[in-house]
PDB file of N, CA and C in Angstrom:
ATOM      1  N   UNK A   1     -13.875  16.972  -0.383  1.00  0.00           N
ATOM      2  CA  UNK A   1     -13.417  17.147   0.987  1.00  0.00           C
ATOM      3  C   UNK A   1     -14.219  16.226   1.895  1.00  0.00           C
ATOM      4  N   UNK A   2     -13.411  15.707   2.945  1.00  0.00           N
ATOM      5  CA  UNK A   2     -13.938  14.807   3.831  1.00  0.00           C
ATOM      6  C   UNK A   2     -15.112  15.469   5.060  1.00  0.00           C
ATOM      7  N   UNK A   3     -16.373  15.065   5.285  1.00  0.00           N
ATOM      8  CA  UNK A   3     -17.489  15.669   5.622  1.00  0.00           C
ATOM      9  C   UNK A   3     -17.707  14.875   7.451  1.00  0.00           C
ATOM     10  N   UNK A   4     -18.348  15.712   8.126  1.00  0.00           N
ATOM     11  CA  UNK A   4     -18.849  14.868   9.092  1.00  0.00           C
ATOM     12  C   UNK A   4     -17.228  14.745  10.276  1.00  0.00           C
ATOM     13  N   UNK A   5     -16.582  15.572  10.081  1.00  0.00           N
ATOM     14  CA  UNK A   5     -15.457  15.789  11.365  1.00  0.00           C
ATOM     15  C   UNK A   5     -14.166  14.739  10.660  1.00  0.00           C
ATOM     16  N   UNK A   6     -14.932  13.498   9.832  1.00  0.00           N
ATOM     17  CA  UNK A   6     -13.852  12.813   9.487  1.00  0.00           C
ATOM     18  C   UNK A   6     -12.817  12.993   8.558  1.00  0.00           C
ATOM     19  N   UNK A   7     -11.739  12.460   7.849  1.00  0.00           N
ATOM     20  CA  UNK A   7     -10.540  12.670   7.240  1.00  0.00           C
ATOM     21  C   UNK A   7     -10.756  12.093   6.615  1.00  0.00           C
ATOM     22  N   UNK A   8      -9.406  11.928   5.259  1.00  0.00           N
ATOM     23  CA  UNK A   8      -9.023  10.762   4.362  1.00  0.00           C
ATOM     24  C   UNK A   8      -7.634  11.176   4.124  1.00  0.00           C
ATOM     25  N   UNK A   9      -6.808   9.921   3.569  1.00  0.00           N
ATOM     26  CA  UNK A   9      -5.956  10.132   2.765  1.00  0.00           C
ATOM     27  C   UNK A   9      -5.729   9.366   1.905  1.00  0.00           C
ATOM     28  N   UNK A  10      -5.371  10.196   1.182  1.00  0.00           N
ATOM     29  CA  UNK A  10      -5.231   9.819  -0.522  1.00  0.00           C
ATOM     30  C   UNK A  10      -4.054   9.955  -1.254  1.00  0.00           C
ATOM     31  N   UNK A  11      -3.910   9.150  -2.720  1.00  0.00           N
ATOM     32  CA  UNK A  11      -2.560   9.277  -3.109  1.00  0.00           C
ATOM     33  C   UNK A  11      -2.062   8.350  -4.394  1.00  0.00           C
ATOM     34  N   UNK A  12      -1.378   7.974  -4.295  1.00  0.00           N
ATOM     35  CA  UNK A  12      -0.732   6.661  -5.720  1.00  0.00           C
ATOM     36  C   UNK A  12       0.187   5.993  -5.531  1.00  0.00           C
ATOM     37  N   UNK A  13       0.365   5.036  -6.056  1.00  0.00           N
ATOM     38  CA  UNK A  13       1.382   4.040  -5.644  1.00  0.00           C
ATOM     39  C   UNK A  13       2.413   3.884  -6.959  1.00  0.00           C
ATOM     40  N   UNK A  14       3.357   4.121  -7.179  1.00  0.00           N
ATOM     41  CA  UNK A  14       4.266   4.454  -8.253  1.00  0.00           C
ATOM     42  C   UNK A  14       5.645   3.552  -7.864  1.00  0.00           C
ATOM     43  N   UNK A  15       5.962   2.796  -9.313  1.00  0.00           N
ATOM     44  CA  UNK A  15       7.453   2.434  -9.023  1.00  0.00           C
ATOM     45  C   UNK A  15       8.347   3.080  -9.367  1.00  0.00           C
ATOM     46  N   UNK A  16       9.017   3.365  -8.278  1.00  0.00           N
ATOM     47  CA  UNK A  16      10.282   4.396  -8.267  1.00  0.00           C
ATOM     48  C   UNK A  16      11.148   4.542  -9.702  1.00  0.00           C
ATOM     49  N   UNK A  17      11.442   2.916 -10.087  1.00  0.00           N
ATOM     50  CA  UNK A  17      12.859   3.250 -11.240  1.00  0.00           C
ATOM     51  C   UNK A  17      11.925   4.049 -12.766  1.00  0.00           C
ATOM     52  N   UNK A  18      10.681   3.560 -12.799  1.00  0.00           N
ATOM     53  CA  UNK A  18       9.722   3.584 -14.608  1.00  0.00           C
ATOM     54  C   UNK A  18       9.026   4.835 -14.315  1.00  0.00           C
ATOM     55  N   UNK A  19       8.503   4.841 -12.980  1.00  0.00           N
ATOM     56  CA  UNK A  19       7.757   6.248 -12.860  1.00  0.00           C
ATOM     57  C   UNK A  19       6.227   5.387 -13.334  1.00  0.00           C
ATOM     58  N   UNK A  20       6.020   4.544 -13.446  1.00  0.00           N
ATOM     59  CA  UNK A  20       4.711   3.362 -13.861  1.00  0.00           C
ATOM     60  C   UNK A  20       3.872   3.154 -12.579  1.00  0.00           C
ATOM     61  N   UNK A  21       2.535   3.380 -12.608  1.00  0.00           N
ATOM     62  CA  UNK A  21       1.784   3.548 -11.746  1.00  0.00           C
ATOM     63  C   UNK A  21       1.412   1.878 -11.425  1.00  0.00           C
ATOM     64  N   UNK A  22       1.264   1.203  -9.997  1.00  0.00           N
ATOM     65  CA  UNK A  22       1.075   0.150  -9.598  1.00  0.00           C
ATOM     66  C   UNK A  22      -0.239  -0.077  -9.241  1.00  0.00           C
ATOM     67  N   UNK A  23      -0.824  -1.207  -9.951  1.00  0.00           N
ATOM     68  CA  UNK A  23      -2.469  -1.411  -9.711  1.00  0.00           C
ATOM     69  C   UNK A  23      -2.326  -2.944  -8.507  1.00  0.00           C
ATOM     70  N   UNK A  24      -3.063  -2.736  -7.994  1.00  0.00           N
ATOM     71  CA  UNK A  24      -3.295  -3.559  -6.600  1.00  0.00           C
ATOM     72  C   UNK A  24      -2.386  -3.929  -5.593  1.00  0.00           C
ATOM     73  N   UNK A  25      -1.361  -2.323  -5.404  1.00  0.00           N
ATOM     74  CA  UNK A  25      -1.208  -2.455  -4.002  1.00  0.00           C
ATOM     75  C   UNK A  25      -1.827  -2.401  -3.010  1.00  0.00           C
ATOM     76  N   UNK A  26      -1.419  -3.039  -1.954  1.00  0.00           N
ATOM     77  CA  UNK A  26      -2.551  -3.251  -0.645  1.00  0.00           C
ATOM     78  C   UNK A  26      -1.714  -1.672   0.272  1.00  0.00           C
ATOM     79  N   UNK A  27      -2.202  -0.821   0.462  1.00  0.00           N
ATOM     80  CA  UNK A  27      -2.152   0.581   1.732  1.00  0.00           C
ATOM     81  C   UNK A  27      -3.004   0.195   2.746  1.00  0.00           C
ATOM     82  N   UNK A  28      -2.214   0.040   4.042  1.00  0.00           N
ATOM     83  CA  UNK A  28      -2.769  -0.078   5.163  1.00  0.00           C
ATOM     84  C   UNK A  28      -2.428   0.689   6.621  1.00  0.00           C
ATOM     85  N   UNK A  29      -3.634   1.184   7.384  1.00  0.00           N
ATOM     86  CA  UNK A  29      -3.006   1.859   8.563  1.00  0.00           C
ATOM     87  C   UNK A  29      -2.356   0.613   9.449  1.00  0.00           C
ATOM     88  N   UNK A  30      -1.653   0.958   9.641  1.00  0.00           N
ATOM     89  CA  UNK A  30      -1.225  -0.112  10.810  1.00  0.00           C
ATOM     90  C   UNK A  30      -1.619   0.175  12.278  1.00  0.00           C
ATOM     91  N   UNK A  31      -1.659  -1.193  13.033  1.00  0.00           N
ATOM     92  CA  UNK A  31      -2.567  -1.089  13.939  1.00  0.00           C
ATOM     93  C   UNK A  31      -3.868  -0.378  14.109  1.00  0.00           C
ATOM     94  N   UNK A  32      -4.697  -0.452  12.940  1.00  0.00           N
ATOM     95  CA  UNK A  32      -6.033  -0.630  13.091  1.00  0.00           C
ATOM     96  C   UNK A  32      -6.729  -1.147  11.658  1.00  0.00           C
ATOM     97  N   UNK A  33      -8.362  -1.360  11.553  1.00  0.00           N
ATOM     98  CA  UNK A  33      -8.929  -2.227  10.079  1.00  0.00           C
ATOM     99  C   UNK A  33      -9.051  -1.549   8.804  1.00  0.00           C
ATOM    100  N   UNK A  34      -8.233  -0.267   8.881  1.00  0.00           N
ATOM    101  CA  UNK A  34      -8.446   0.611   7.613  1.00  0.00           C
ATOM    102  C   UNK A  34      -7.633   0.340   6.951  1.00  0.00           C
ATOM    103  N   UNK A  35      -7.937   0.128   5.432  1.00  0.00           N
ATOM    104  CA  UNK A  35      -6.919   0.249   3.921  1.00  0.00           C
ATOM    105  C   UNK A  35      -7.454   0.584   2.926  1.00  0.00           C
ATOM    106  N   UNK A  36      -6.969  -0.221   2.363  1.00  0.00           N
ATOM    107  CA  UNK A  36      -7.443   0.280   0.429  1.00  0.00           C
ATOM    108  C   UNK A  36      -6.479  -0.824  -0.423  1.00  0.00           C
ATOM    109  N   UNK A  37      -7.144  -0.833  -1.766  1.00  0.00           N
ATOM    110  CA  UNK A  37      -5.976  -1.271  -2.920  1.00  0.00           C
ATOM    111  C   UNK A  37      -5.997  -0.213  -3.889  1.00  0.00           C
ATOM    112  N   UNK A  38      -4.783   0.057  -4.432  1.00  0.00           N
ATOM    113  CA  UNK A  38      -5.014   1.460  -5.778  1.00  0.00           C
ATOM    114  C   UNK A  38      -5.296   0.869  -6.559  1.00  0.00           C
ATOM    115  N   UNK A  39      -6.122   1.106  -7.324  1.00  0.00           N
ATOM    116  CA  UNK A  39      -6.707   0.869  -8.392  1.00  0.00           C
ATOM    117  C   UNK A  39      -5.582   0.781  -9.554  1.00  0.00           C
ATOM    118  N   UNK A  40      -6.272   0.723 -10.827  1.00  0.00           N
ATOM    119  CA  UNK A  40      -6.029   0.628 -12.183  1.00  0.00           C
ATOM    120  C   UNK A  40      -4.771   2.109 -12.598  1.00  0.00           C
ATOM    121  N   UNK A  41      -5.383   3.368 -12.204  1.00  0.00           N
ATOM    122  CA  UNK A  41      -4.381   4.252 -11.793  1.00  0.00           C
ATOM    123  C   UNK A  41      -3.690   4.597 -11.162  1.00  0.00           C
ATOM    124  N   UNK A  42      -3.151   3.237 -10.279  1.00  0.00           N
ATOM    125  CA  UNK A  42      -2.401   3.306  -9.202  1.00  0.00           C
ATOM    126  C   UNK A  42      -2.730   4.022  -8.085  1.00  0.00           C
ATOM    127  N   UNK A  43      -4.070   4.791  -7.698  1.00  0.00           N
ATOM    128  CA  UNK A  43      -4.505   5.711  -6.653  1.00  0.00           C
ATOM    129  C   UNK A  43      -4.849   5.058  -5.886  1.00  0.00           C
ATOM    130  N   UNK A  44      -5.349   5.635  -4.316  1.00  0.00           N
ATOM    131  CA  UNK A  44      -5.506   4.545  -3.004  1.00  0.00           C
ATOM    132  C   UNK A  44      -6.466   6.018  -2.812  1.00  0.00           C
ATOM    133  N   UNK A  45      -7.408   5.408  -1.995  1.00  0.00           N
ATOM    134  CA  UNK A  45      -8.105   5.759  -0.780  1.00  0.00           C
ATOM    135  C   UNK A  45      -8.750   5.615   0.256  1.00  0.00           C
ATOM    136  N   UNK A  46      -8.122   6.268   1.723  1.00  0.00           N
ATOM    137  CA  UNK A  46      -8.735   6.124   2.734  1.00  0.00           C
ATOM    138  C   UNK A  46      -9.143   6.583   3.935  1.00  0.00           C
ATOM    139  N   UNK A  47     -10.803   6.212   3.456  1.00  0.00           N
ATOM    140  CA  UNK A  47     -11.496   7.484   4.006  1.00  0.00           C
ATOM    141  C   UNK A  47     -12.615   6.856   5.513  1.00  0.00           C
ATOM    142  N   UNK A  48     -12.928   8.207   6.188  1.00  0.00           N
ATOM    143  CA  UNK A  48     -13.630   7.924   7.242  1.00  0.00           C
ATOM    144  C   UNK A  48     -12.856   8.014   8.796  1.00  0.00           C
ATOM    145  N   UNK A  49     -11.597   8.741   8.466  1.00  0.00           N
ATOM    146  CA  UNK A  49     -10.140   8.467   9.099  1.00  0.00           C
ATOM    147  C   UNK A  49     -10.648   9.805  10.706  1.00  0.00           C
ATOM    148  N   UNK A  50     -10.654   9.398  11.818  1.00  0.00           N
ATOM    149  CA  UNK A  50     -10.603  10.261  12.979  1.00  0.00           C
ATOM    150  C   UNK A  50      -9.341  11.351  13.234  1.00  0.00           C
ATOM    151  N   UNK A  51      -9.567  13.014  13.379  1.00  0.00           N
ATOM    152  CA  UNK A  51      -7.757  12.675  13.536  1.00  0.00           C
ATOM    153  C   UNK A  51      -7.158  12.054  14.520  1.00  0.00           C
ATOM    154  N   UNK A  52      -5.808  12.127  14.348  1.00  0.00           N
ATOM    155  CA  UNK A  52      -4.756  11.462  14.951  1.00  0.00           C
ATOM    156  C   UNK A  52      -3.381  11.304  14.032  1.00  0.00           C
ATOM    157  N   UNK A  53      -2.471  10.608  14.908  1.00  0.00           N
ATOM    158  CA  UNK A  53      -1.164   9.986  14.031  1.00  0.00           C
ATOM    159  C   UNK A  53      -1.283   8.936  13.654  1.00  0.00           C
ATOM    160  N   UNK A  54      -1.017   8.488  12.448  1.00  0.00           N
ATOM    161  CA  UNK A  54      -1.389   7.588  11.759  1.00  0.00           C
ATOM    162  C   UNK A  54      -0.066   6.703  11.328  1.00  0.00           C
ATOM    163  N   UNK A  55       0.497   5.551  11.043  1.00  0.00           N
ATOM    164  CA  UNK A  55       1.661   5.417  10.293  1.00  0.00           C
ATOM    165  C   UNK A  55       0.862   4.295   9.022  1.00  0.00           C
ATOM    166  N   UNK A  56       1.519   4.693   7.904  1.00  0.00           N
ATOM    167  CA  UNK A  56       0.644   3.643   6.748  1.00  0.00           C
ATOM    168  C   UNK A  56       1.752   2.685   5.701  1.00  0.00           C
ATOM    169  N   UNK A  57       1.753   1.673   5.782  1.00  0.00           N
ATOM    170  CA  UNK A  57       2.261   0.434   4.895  1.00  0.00           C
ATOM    171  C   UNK A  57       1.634   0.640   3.500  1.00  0.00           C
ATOM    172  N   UNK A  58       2.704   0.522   2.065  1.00  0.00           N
ATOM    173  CA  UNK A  58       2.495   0.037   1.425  1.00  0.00           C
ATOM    174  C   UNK A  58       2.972  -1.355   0.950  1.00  0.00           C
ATOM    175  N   UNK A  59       2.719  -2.475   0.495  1.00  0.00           N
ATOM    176  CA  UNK A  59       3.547  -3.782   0.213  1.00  0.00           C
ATOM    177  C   UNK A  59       2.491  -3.928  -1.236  1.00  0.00           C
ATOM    178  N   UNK A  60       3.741  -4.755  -2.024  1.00  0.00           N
ATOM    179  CA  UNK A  60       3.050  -5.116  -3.210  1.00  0.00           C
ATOM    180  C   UNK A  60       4.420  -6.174  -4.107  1.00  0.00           C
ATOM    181  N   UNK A  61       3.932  -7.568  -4.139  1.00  0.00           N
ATOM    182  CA  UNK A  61       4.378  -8.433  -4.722  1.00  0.00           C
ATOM    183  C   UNK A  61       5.790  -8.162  -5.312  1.00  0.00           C
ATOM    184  N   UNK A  62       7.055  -8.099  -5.166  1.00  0.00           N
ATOM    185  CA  UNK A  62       7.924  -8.031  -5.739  1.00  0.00           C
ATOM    186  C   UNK A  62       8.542  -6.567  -5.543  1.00  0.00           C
ATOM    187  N   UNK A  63       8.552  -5.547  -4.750  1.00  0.00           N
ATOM    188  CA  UNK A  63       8.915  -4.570  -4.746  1.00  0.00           C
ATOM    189  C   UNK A  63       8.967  -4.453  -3.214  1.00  0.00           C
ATOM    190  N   UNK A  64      10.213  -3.249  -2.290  1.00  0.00           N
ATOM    191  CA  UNK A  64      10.307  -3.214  -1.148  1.00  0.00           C
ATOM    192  C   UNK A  64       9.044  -2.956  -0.449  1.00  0.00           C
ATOM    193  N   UNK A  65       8.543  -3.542   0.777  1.00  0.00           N
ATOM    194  CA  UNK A  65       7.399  -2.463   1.629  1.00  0.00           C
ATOM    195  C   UNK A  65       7.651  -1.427   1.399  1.00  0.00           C
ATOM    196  N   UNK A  66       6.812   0.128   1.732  1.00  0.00           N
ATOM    197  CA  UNK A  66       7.245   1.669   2.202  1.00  0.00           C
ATOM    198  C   UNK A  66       6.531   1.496   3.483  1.00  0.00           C
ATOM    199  N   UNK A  67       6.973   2.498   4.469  1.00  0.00           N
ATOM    200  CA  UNK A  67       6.170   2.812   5.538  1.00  0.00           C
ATOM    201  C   UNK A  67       6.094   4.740   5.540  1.00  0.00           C
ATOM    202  N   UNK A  68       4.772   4.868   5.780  1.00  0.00           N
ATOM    203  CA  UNK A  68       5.153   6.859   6.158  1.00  0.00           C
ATOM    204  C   UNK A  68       4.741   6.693   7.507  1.00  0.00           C
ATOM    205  N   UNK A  69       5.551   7.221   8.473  1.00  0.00           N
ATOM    206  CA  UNK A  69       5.468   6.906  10.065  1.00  0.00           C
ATOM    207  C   UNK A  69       4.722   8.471  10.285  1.00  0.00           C
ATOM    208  N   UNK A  70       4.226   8.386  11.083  1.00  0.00           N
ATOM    209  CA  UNK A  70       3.813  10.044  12.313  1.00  0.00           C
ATOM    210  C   UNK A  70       3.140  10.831  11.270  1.00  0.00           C
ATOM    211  N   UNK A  71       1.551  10.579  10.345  1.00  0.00           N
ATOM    212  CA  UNK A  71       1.159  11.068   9.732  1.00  0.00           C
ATOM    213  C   UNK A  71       0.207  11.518  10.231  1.00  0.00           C
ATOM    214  N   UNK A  72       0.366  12.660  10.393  1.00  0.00           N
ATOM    215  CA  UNK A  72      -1.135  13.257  11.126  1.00  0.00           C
ATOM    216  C   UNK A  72      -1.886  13.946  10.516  1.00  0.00           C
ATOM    217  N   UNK A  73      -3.218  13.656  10.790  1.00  0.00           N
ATOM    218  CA  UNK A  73      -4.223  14.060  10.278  1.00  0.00           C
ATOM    219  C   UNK A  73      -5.353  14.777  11.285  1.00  0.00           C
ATOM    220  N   UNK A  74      -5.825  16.020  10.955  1.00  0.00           N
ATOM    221  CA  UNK A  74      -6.409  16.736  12.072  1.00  0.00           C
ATOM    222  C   UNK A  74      -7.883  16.636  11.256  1.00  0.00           C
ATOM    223  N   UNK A  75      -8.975  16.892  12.043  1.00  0.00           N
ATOM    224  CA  UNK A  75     -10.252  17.123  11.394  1.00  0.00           C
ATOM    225  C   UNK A  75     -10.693  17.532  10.162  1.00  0.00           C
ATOM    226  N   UNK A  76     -11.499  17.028   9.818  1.00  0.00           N
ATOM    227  CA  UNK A  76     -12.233  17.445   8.116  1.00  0.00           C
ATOM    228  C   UNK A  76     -10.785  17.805   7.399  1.00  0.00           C
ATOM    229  N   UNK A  77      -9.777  16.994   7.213  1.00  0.00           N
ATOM    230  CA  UNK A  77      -8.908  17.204   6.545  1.00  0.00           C
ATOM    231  C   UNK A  77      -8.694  16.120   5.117  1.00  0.00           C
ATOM    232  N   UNK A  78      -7.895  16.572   4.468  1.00  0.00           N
ATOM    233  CA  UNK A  78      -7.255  15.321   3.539  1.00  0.00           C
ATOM    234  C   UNK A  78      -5.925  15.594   3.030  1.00  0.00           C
ATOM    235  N   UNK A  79      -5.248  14.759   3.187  1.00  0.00           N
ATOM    236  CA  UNK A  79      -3.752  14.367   2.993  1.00  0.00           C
ATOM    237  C   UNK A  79      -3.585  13.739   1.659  1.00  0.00           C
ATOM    238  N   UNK A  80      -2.558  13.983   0.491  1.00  0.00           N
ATOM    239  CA  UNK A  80      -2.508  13.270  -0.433  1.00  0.00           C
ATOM    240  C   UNK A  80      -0.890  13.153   0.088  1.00  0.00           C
ATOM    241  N   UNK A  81      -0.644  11.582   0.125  1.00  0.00           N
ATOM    242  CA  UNK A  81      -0.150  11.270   0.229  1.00  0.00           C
ATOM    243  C   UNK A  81       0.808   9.825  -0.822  1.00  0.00           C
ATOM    244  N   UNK A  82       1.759   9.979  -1.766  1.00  0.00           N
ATOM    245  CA  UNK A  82       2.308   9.575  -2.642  1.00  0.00           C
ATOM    246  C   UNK A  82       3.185   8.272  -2.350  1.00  0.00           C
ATOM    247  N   UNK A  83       3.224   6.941  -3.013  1.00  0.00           N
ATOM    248  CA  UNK A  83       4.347   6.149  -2.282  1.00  0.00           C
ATOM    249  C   UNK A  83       5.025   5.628  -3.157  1.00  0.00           C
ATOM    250  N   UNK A  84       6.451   5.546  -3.348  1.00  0.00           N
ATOM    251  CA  UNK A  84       7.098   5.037  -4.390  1.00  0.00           C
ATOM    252  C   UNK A  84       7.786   4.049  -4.059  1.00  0.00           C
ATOM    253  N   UNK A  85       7.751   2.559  -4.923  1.00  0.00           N
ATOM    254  CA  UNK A  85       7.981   1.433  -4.343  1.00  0.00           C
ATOM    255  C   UNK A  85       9.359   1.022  -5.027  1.00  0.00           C
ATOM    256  N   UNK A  86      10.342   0.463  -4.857  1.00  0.00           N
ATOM    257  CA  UNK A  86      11.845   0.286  -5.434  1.00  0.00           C
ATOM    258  C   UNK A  86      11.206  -1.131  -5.247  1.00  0.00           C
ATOM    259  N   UNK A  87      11.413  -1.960  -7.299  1.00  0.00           N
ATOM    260  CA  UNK A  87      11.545  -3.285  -7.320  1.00  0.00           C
ATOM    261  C   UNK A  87      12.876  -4.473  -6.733  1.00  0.00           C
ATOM    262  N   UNK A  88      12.004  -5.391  -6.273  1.00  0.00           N
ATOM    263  CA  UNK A  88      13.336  -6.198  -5.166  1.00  0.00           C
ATOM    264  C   UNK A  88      12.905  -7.714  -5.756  1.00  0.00           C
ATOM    265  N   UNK A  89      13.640  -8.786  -5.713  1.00  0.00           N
ATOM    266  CA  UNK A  89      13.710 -10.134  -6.299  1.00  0.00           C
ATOM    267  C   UNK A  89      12.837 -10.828  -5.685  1.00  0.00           C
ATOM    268  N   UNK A  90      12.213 -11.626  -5.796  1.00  0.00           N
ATOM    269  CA  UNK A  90      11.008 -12.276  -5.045  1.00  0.00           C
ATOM    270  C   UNK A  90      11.680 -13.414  -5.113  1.00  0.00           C
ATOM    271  N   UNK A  91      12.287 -14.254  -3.795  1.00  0.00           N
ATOM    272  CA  UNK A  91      13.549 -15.545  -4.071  1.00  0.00           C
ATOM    273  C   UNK A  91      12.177 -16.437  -3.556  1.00  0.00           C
ATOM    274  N   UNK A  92      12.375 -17.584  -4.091  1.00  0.00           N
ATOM    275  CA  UNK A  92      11.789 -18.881  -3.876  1.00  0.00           C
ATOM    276  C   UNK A  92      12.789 -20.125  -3.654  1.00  0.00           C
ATOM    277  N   UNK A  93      11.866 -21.575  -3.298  1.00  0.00           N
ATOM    278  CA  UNK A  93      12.985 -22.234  -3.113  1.00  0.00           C
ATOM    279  C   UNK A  93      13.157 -23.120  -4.290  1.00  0.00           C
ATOM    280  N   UNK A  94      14.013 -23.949  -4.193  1.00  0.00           N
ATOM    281  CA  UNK A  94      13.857 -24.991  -5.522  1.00  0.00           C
ATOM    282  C   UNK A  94      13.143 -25.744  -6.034  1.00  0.00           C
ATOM    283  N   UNK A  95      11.711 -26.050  -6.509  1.00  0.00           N
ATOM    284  CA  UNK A  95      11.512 -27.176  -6.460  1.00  0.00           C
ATOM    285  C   UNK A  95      11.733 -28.485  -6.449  1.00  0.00           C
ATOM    286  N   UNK A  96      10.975 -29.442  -5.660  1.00  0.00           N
ATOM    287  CA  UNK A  96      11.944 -30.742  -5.809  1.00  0.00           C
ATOM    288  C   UNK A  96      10.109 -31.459  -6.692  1.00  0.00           C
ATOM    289  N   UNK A  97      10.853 -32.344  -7.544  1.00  0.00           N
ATOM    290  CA  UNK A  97       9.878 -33.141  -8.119  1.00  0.00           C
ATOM    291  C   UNK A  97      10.134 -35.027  -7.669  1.00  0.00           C
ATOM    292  N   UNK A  98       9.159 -35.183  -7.598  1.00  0.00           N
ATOM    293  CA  UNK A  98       9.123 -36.768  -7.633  1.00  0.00           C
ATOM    294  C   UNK A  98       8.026 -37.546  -7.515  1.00  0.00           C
ATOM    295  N   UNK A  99       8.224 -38.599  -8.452  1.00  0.00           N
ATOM    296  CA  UNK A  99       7.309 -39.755  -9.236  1.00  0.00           C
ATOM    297  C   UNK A  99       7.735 -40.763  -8.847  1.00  0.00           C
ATOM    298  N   UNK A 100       6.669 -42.021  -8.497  1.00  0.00           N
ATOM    299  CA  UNK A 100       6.817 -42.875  -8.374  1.00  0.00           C
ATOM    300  C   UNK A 100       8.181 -43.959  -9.196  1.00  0.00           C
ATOM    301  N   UNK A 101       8.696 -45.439  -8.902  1.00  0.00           N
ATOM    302  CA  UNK A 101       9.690 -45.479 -10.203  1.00  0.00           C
ATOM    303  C   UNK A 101       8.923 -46.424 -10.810  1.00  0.00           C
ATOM    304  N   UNK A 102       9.114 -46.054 -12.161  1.00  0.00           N
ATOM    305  CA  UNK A 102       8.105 -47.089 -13.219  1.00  0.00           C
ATOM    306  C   UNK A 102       8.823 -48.469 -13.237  1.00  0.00           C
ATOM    307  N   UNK A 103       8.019 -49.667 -13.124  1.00  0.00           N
ATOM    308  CA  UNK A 103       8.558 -51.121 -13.262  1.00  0.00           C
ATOM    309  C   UNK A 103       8.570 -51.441 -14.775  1.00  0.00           C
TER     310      UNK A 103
END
């Protein structure tokens, strides 16, 4: 439990279709310097949190953002909070190559 008036929240980052836990998503509060990456077991934590309403981003390479909006967190509390990410195509552009022309 979170000590000293402050909060945390905590949780995992999971892809929706496998149910496969995601290692180094980035969880971030938005609009302010707090995050985390989940680890190896896909878990996140973040701690040291004042209450308030909170809204938190997950993003991770190839799968949609999540957002959880109006998360509030009241004193010496902790929230486990779960995020499941639906995989999406990561489009790039074409490469173009070119070499000098050999004489």
């Amino acid at each position: 439990m979170a000590l000293n008036g402050k909060s945390e929240i905590v949780g995992r980052v999971i892809d929706v279709n496998t149910g496969e836990l995601i290692t180094g998503a980035n969880v971030v509060i938005l609009s302010s310097r707090f995050g985390s990456a989940s680890d190896i077991d896909g878990a996140y934590k973040i701690s040291a949190l004042s209450s308030g309403e909170y809204d938190i981003k997950v993003t991770y390479i190839g799968y949609e953002p999540s957002i959880a909006s109006h998360i509030e967190l009241e004193k010496n509390c902790r929230i486990m909070l779960d995020f499941k990410l639906a995989p999406r195509a990561v489009l790039g552009g074409c490469p173009i190559i070119t070499a000098p022309k050999k004489n």
